[in-house]
C-alpha atoms as a PDB file:
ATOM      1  CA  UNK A   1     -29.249  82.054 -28.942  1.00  0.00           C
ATOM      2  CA  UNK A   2     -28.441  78.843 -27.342  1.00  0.00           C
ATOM      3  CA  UNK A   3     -26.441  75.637 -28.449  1.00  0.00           C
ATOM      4  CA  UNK A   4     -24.128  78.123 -31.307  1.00  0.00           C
ATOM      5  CA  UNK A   5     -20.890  76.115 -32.026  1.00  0.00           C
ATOM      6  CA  UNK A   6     -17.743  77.989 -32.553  1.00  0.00           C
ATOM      7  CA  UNK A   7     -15.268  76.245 -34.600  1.00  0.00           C
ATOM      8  CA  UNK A   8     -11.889  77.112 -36.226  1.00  0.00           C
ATOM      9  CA  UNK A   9      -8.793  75.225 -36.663  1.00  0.00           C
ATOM     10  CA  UNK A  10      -6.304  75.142 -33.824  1.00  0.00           C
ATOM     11  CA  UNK A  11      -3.693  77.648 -35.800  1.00  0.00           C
ATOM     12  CA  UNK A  12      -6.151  80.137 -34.782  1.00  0.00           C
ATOM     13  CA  UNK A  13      -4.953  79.929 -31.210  1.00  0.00           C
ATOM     14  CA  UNK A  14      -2.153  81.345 -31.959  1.00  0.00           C
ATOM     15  CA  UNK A  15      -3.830  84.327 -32.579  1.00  0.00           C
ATOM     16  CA  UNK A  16      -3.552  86.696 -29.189  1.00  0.00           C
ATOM     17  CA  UNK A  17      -6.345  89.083 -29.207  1.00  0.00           C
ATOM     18  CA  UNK A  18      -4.640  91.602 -27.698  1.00  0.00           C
ATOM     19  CA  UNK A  19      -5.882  94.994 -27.070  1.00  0.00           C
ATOM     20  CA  UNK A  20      -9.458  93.913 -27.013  1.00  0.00           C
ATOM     21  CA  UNK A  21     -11.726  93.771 -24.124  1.00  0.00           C
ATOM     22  CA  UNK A  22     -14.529  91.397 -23.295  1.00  0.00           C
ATOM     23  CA  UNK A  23     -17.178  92.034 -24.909  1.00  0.00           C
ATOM     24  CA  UNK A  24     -15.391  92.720 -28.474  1.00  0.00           C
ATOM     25  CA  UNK A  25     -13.905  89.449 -28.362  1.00  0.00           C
ATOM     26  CA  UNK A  26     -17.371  87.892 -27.814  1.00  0.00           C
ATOM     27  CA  UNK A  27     -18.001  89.640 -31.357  1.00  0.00           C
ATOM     28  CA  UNK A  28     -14.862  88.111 -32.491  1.00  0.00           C
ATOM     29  CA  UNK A  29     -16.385  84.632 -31.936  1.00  0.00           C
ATOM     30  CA  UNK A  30     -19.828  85.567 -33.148  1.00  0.00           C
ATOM     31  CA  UNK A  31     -18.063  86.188 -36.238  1.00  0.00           C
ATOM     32  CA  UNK A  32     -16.093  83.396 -36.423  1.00  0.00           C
ATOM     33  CA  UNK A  33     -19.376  81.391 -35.730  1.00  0.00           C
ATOM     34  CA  UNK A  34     -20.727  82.869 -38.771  1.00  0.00           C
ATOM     35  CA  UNK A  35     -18.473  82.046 -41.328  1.00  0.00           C
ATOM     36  CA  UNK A  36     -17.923  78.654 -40.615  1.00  0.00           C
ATOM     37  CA  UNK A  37     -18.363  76.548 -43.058  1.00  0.00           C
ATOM     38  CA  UNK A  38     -19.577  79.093 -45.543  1.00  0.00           C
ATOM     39  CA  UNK A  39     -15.927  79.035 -47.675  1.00  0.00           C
ATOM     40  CA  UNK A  40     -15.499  82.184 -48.788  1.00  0.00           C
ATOM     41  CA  UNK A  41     -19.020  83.718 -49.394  1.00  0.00           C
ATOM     42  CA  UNK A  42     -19.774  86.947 -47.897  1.00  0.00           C
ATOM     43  CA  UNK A  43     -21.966  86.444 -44.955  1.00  0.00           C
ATOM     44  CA  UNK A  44     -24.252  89.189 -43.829  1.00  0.00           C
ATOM     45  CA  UNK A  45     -25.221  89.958 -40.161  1.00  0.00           C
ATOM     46  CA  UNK A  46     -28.108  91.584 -39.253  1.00  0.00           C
ATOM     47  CA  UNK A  47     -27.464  94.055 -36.355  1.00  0.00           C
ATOM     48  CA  UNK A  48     -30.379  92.267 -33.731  1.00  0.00           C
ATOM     49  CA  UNK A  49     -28.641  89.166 -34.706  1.00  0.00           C
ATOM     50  CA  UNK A  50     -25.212  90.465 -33.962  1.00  0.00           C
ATOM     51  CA  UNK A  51     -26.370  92.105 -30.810  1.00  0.00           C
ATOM     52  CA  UNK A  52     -27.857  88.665 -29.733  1.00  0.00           C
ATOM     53  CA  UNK A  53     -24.944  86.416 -30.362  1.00  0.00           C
ATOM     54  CA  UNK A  54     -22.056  89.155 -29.007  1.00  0.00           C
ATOM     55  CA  UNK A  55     -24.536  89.723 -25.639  1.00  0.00           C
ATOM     56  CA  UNK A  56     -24.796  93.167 -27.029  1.00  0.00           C
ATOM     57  CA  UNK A  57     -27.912  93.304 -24.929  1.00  0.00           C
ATOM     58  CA  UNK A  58     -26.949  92.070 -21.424  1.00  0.00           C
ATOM     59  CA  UNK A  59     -23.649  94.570 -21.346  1.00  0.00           C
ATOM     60  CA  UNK A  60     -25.313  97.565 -21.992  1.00  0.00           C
ATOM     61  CA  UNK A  61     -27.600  99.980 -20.878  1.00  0.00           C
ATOM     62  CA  UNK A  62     -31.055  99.683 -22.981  1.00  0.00           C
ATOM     63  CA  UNK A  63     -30.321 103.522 -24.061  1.00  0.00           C
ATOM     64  CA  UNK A  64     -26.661 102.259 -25.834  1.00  0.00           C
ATOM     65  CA  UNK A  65     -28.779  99.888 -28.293  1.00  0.00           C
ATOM     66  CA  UNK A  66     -29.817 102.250 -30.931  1.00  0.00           C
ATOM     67  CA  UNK A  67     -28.074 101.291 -34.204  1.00  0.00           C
ATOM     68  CA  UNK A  68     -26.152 104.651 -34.768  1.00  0.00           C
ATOM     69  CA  UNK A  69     -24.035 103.770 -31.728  1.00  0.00           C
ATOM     70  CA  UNK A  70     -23.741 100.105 -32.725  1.00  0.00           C
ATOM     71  CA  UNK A  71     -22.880 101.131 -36.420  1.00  0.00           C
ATOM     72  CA  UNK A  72     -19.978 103.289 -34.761  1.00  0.00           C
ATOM     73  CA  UNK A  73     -19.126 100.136 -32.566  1.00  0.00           C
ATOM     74  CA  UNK A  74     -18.475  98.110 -35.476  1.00  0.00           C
ATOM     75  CA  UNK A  75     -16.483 100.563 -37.329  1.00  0.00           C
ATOM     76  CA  UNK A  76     -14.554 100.485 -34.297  1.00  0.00           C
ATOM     77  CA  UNK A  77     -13.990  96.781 -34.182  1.00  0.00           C
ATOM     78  CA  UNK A  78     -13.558  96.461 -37.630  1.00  0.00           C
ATOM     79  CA  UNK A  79     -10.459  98.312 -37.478  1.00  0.00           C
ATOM     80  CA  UNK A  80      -9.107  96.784 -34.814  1.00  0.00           C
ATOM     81  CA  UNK A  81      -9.730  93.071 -35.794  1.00  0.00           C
ATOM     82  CA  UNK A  82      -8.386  94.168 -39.349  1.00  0.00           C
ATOM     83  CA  UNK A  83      -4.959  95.240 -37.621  1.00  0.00           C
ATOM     84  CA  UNK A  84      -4.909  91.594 -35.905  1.00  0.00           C
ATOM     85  CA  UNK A  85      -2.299  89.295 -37.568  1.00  0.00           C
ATOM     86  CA  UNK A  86      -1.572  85.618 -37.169  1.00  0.00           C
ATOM     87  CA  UNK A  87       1.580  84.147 -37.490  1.00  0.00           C
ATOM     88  CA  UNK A  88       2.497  80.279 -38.998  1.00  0.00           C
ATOM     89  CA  UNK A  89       6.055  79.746 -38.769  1.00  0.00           C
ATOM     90  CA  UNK A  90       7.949  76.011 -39.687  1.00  0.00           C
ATOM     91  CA  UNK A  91       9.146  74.518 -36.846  1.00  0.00           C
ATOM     92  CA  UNK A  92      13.091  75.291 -38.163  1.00  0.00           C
ATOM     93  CA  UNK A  93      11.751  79.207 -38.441  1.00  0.00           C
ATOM     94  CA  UNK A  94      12.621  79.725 -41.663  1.00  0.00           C
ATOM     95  CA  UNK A  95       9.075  79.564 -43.298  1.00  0.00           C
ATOM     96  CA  UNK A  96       6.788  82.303 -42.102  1.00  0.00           C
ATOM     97  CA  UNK A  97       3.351  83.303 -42.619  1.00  0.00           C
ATOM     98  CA  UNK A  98       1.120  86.534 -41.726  1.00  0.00           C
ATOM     99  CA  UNK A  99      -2.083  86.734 -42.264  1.00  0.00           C
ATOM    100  CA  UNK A 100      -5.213  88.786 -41.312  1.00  0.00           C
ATOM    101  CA  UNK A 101      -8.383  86.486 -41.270  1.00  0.00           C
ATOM    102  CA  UNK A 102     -11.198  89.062 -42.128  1.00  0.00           C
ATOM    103  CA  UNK A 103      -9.785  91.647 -44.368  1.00  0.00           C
ATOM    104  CA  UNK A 104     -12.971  93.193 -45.334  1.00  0.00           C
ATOM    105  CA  UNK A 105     -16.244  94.767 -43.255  1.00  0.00           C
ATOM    106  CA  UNK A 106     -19.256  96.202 -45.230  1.00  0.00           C
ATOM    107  CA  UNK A 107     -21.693  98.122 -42.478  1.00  0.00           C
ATOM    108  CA  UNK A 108     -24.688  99.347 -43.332  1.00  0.00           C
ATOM    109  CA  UNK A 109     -26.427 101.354 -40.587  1.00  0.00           C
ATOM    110  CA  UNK A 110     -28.110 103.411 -42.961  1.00  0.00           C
ATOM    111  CA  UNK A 111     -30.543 100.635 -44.893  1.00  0.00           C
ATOM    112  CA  UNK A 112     -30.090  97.159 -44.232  1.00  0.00           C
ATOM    113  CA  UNK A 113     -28.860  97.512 -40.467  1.00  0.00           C
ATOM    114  CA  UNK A 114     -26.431  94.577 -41.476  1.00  0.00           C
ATOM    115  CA  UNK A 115     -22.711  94.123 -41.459  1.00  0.00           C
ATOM    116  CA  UNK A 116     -21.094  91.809 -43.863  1.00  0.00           C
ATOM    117  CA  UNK A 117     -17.799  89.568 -43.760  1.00  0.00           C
ATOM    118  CA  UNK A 118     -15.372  87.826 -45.838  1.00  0.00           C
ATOM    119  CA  UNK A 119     -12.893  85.307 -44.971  1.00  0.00           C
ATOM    120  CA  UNK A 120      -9.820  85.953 -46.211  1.00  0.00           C
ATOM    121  CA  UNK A 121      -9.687  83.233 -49.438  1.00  0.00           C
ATOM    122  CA  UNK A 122      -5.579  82.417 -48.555  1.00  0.00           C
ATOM    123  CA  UNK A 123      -6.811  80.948 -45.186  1.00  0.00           C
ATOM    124  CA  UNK A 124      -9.975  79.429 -45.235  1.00  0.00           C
ATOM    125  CA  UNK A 125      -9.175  76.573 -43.819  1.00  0.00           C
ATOM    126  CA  UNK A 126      -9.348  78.174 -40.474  1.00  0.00           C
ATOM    127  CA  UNK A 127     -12.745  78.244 -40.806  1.00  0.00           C
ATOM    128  CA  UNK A 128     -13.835  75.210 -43.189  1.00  0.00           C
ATOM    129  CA  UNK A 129     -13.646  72.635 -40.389  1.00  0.00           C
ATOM    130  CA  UNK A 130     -11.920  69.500 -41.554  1.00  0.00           C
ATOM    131  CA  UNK A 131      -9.799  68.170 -38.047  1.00  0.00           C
ATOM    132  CA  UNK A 132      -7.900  69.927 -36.039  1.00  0.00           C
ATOM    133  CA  UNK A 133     -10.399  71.923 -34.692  1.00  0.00           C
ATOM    134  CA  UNK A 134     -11.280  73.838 -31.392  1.00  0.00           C
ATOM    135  CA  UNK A 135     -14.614  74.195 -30.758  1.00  0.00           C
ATOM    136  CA  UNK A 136     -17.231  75.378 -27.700  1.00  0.00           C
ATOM    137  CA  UNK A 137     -20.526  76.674 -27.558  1.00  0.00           C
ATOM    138  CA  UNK A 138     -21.144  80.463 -27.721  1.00  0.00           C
ATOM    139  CA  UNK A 139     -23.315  81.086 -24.896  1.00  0.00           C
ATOM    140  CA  UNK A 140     -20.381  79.374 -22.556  1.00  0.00           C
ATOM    141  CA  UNK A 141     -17.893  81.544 -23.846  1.00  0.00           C
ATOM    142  CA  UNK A 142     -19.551  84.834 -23.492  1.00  0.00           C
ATOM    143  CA  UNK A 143     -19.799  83.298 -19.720  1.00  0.00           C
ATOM    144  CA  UNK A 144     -16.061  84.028 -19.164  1.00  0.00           C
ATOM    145  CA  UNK A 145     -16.146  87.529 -17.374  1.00  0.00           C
ATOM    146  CA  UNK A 146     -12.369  88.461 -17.755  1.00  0.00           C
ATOM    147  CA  UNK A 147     -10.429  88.574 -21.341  1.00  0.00           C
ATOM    148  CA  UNK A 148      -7.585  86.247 -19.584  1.00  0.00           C
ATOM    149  CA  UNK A 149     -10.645  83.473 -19.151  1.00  0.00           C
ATOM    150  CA  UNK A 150     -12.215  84.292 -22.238  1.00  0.00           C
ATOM    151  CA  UNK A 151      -8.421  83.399 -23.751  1.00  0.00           C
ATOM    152  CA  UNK A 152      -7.968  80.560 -21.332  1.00  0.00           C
ATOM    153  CA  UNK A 153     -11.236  79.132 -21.821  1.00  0.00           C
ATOM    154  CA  UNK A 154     -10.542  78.519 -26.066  1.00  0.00           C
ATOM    155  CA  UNK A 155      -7.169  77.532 -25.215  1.00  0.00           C
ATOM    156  CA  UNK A 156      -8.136  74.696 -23.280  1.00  0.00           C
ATOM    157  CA  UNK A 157     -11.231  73.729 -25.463  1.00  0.00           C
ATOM    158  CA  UNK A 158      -8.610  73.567 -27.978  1.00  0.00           C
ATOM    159  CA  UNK A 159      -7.367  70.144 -25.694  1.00  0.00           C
ATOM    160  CA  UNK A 160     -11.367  69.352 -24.689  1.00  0.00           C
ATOM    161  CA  UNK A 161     -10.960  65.683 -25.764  1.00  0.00           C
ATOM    162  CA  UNK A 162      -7.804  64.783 -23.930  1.00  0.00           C
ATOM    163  CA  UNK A 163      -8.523  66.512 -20.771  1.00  0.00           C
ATOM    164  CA  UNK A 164      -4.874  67.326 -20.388  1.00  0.00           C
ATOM    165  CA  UNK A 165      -3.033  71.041 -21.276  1.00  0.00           C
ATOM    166  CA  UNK A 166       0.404  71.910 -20.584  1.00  0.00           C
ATOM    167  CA  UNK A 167       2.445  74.951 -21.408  1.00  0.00           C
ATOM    168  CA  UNK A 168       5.548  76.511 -20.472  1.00  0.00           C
ATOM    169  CA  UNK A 169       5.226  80.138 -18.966  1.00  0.00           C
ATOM    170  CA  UNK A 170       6.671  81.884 -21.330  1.00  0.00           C
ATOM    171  CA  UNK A 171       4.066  80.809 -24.243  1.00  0.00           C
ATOM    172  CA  UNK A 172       1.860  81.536 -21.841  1.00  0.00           C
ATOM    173  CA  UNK A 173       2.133  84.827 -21.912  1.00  0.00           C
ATOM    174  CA  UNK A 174       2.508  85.385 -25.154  1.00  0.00           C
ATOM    175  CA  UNK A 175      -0.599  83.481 -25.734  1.00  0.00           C
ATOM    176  CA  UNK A 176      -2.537  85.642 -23.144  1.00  0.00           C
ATOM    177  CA  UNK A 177      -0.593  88.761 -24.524  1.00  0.00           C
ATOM    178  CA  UNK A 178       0.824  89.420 -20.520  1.00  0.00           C
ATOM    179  CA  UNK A 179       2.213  92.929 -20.521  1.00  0.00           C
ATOM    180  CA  UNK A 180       6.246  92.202 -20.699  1.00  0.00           C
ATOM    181  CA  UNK A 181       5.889  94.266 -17.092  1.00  0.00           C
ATOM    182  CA  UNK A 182       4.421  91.585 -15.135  1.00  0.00           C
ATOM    183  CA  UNK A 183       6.700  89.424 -12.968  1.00  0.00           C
ATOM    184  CA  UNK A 184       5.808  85.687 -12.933  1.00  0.00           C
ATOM    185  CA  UNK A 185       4.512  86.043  -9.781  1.00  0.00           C
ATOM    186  CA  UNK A 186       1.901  89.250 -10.637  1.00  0.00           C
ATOM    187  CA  UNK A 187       0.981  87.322 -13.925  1.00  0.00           C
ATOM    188  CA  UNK A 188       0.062  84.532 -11.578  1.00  0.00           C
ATOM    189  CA  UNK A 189      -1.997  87.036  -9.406  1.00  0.00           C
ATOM    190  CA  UNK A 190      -3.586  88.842 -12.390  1.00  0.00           C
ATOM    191  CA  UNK A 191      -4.473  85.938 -14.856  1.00  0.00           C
ATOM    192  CA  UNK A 192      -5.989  83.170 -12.023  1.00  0.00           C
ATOM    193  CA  UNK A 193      -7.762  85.553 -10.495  1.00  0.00           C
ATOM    194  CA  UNK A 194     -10.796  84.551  -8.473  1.00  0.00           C
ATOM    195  CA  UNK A 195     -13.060  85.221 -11.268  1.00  0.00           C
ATOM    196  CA  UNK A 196     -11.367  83.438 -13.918  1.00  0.00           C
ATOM    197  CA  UNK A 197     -10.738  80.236 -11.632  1.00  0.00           C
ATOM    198  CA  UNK A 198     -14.164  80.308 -10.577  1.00  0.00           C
ATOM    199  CA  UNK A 199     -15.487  80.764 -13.993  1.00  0.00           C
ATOM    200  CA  UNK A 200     -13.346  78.258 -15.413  1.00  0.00           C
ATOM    201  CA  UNK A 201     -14.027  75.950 -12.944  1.00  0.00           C
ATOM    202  CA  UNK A 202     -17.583  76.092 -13.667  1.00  0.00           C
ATOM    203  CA  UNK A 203     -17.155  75.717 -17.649  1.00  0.00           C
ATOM    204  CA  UNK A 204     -14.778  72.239 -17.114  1.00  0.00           C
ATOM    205  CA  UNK A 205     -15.441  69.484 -15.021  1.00  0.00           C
ATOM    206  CA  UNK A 206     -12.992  68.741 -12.679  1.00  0.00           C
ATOM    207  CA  UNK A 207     -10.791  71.670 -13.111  1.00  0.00           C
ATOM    208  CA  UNK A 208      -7.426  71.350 -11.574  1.00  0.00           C
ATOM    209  CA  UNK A 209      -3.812  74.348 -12.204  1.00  0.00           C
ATOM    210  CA  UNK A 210      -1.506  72.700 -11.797  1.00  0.00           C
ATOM    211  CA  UNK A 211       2.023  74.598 -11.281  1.00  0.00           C
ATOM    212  CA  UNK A 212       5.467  73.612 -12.526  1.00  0.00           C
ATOM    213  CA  UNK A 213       8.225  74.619 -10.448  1.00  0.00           C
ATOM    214  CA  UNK A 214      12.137  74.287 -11.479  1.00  0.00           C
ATOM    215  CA  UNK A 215      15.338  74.404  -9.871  1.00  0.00           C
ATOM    216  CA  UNK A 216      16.699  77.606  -7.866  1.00  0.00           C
ATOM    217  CA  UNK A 217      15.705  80.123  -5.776  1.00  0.00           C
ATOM    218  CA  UNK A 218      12.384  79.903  -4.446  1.00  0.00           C
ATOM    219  CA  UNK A 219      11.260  77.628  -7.056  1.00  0.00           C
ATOM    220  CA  UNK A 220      10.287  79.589  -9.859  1.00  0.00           C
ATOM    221  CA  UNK A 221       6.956  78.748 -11.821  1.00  0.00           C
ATOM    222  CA  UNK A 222       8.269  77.471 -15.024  1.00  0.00           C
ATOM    223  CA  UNK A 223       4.667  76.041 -16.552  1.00  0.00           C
ATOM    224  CA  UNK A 224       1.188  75.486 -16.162  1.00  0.00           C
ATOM    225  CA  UNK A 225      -0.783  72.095 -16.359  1.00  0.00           C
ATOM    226  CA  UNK A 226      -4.050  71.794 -16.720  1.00  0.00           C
ATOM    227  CA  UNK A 227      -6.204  68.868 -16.279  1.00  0.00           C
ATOM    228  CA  UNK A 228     -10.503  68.617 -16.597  1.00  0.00           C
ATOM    229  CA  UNK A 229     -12.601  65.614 -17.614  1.00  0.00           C
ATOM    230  CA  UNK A 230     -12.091  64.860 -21.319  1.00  0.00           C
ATOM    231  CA  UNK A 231     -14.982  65.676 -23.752  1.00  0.00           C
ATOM    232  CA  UNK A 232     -15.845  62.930 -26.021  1.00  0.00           C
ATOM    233  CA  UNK A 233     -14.248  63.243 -29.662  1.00  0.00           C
ATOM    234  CA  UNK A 234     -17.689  63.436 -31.528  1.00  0.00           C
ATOM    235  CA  UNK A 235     -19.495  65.625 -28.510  1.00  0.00           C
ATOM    236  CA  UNK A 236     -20.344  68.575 -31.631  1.00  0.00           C
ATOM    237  CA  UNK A 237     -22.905  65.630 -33.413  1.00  0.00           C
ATOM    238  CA  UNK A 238     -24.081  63.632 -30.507  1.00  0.00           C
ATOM    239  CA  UNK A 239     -26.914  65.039 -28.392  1.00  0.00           C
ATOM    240  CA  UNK A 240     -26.270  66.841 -25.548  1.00  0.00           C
ATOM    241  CA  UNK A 241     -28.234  64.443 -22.923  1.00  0.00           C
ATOM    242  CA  UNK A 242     -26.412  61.280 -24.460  1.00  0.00           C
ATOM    243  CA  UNK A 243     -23.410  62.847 -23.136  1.00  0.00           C
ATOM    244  CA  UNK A 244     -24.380  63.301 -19.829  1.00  0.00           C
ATOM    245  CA  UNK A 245     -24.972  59.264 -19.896  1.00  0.00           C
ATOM    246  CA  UNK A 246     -21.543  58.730 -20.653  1.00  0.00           C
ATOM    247  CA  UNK A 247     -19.957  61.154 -18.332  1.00  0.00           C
ATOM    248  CA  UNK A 248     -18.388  59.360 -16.311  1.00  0.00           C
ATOM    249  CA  UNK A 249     -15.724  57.311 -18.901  1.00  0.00           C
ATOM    250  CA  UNK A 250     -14.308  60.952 -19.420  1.00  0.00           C
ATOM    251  CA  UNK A 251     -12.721  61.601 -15.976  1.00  0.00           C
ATOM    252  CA  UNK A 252      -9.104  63.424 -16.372  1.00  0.00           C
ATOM    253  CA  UNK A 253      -6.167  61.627 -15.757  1.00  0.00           C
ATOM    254  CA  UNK A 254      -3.507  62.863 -12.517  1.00  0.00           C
ATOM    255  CA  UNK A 255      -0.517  64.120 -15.060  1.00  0.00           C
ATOM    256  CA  UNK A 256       3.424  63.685 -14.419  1.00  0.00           C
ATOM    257  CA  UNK A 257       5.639  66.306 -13.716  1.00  0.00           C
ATOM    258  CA  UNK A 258       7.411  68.860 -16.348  1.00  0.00           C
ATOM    259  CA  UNK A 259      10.207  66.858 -17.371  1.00  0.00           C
ATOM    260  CA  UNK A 260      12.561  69.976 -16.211  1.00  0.00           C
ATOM    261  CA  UNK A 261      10.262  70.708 -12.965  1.00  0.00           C
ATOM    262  CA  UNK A 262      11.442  69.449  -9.848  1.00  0.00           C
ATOM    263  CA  UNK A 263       8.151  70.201  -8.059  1.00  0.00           C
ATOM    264  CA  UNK A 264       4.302  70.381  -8.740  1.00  0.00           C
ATOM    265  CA  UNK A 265       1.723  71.989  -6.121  1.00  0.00           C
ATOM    266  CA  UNK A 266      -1.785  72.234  -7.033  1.00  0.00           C
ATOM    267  CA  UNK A 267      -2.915  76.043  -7.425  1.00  0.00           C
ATOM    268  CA  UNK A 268      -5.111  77.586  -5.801  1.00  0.00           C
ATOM    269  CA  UNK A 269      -7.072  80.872  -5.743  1.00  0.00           C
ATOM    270  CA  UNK A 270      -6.376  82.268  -2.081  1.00  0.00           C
ATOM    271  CA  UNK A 271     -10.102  83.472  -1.842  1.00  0.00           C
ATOM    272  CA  UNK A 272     -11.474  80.681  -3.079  1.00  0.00           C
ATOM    273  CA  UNK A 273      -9.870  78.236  -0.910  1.00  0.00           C
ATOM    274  CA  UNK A 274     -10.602  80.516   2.301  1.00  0.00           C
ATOM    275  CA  UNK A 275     -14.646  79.959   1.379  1.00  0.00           C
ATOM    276  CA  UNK A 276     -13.976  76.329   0.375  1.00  0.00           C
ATOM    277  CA  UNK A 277     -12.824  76.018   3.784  1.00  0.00           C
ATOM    278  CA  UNK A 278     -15.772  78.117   5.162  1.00  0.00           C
ATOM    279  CA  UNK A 279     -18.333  76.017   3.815  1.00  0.00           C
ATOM    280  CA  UNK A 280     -16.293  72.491   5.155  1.00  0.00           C
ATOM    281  CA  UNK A 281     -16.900  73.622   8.570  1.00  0.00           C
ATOM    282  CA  UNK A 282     -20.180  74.533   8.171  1.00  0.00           C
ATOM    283  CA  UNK A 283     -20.817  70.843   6.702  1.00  0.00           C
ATOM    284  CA  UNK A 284     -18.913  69.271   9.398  1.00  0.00           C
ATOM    285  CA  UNK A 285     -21.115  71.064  11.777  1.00  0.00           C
ATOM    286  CA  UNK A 286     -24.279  69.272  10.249  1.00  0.00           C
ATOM    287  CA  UNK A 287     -22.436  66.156  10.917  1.00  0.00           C
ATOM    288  CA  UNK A 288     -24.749  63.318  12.016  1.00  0.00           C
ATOM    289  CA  UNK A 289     -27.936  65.608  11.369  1.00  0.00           C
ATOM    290  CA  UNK A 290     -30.341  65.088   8.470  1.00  0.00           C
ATOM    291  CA  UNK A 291     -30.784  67.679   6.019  1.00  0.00           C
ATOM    292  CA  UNK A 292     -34.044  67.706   3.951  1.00  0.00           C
ATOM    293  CA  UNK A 293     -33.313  67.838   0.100  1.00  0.00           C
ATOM    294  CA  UNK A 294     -33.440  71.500  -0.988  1.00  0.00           C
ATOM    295  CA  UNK A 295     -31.572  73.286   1.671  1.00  0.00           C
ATOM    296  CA  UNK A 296     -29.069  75.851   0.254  1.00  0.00           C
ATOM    297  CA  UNK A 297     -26.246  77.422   1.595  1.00  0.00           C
ATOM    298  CA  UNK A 298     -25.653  81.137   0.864  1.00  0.00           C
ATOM    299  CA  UNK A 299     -23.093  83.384   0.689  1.00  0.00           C
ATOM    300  CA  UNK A 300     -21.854  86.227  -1.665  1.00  0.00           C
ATOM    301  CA  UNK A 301     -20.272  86.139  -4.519  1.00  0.00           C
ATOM    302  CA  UNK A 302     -20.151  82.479  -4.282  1.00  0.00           C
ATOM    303  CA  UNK A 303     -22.389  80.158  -6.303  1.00  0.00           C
ATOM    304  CA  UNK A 304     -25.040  77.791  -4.433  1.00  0.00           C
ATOM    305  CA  UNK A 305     -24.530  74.918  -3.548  1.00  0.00           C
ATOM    306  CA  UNK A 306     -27.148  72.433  -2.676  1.00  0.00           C
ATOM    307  CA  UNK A 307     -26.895  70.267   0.383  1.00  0.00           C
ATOM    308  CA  UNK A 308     -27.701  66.850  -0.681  1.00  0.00           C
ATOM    309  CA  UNK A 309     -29.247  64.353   1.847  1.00  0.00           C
ATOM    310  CA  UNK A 310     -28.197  61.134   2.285  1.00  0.00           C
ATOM    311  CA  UNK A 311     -30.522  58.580   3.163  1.00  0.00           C
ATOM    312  CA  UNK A 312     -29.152  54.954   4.803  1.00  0.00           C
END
């Protein structure tokens, strides 16, 4: 299905999805696409439904699609996202909250091939959109091939109208749920990966990392900043092609320095900028030739790019 809108409020961020791989947490939003709006109702999901939104279909093999080994998938899940537990604390820590968001699953594998869903009545606001809201379309999220972009990627949609995130490291891997046995420097090998950067890249305009360096030896990373072309505030009720019209007004802005970091270099994924460089030389070498419209350069596990020609 194509165009869904996930929406929740922003407290919902705070939510680390740990434990869960890609493909459940693309159930996780299918869910949370389902309920929104709806109050507290129970919502029922029909199993091809569910399969659709999740990408039940494109993950596995056609013989993993009967419902007897979804229905056991589900029970799965259910147990896991019913052990998940979000946190809202005042900002002098005396005033806490936990909460689990969907405290009950009804599946039925056996009649109605549906599963429903309740949101838990205490915190419905997450999902009865007011303001503060994140939101993205479905189909873009089940894009993100590793869980760190899949977390990344509603992190920064989260910020999708100023163009503009920053976050110290240490929330940052909290948010991400980093195993506490990563160094900085193999939690900056493991979560920009080349897959992530390039699928992140591809999802935001403009996509720039950004890291903040501070004082000592070696200059350790002490934050992240993130900067993309902003999305315009109403973007979830205007049409899609009227945005495209306006793109260019929503260019990101070059950000200042951490206020603690005495240095910012631009990251970059190692691979990635050894074919970037690849493909520069192979453009200067067309240098003064004209290339007919259409003409593609190849290589694997790197997206096409067309060669534009440009006519004097």
């Amino acid at each position: 299905m194509v165009h869904e809108i996930v929406q929740y409020h922003n407290d919902f961020n705070t939510v680390p999805l740990r434990g869960f791989n890609e493909r459940e947490r693309r159930i996780v939003m299918a869910l949370l696409h389902q309920v929104k709006n709806k109050d507290v109702e129970v919502v029922q999901l029909d199993f091809d439904t569910l399969r659709g939104l999740s990408g039940w279909n494109d993950t596995l093999a056609k013989s993993e699609n009967s419902n007897a080994k979804f229905n056991r998938y589900l029970e799965n899940l259910s147990d896991k996202i019913m052990t998940l537990r979000g946190t809202l604390r005042s900002e002098d820590g005396l005033q806490v909250v936990k909460f689990s968001l969907f405290p009950t699953f009804i599946i039925d594998g056996k009649n109605t091939m549906t599963l429903k869903v309740q949101i838990n009545p205490t915190f419905k606001y997450l999902t009865n959109i007011f303001d503060m809201f994140t939101a993205f379309e479905l189909d873009d999220y089940n894009r993100m091939n590793t869980s760190y972009g899949q977390e990344l990627y509603r992190l920064l949609k989260q910020y999708r109208t100023s163009g503009f995130y920053r976050v110290k490291i240490e929330d940052l891997r909290h948010l991400l749920s980093v195993p506490e046995s990563y160094t900085n420097a193999k939690m900056d090998q493991k979560v920009f990966s080349k897959t992530t950067v390039t699928d992140l890249t591809n999802a935001f305009p403009n996509f720039k990392i950004k890291q903040e360096r501070g004082t000592g030896r070696g200059r350790p990373i002490i934050g992240y900043t993130f900067t993309f072309d902003k999305e315009a505030p109403n973007k979830y009720e205007l049409d899609r092609k009227k945005q495209e019209q306006i793109a260019q007004f929503w260019k990101s802005n070059d950000p200042e320095p951490m206020p603690n970091a005495v240095a910012q270099t631009e990251y970059q994924n190692p691979e990635l900028r050894k074919e970037k460089e690849e493909l520069e030389k192979i453009l200067t070498s067309f240098k003064g030739v004209i290339l007919l419209p259409g003409i593609y350069y190849t290589k694997p596990r790197i997206e096409q790019k067309q060669i534009k020609a440009k006519c004097r």
